[in-house]
Protein backbone atom coordinates (compact mmCIF):
# COMPACT_ATOMS: atom_id res chain seq x y z
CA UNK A 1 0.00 0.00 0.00
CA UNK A 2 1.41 3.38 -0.70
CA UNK A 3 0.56 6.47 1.58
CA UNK A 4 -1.26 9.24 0.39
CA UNK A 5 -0.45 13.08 0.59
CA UNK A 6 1.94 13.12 3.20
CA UNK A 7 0.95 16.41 4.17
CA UNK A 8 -2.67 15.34 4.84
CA UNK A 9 -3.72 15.50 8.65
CA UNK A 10 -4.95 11.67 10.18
CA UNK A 11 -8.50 11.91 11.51
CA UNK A 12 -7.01 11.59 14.80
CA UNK A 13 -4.79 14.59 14.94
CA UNK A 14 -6.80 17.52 13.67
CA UNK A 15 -7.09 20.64 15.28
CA UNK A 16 -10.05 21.77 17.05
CA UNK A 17 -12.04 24.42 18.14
CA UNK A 18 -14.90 25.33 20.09
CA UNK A 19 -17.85 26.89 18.46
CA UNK A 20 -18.77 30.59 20.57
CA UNK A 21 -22.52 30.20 19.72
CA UNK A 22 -23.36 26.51 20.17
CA UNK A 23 -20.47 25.80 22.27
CA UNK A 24 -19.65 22.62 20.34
CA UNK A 25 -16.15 21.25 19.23
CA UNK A 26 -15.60 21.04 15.53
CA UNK A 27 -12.81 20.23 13.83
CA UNK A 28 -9.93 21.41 10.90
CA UNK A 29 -11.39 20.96 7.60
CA UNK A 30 -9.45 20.72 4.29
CA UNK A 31 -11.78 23.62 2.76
CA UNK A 32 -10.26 25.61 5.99
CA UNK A 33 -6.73 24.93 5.15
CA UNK A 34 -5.46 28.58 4.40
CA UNK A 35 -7.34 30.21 6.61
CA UNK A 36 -7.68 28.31 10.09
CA UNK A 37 -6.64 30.74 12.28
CA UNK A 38 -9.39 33.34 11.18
CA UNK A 39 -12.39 30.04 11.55
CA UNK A 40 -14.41 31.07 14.50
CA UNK A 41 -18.02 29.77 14.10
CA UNK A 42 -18.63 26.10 13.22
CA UNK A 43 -21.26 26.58 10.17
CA UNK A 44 -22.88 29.27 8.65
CA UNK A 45 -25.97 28.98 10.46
CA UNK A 46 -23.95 30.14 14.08
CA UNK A 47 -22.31 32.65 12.04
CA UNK A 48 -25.50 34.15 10.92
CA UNK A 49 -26.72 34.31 14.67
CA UNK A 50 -23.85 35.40 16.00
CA UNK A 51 -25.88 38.66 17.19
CA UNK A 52 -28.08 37.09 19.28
CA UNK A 53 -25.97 35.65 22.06
């Protein structure tokens, strides 16, 4: 068997973070990749309430 993209994260080391609305953990996502750091809200749908906390 040959390994895939060696720079690919394994399910069980990805970064998390905690969502601020619905206080749930989510998780790195390729579609995230560039900009990680700036990912605050888990989906759209928390990001659209964010003004009712």
């Amino acid at each position: 068997m040959s390994k895939k993209n060696s720079k690919a994260k394994s399910k069980n080391n990805l970064d998390s973070k905690i969502c601020p609305i619905c206080e749930k953990s989510f998780s790195w996502r390729k579609k995230w990749e560039r900009d990680w750091e700036n990912v605050i809200y888990c989906s759209k749908l928390c990001q659209k309430n964010k003004d009712k906390i």
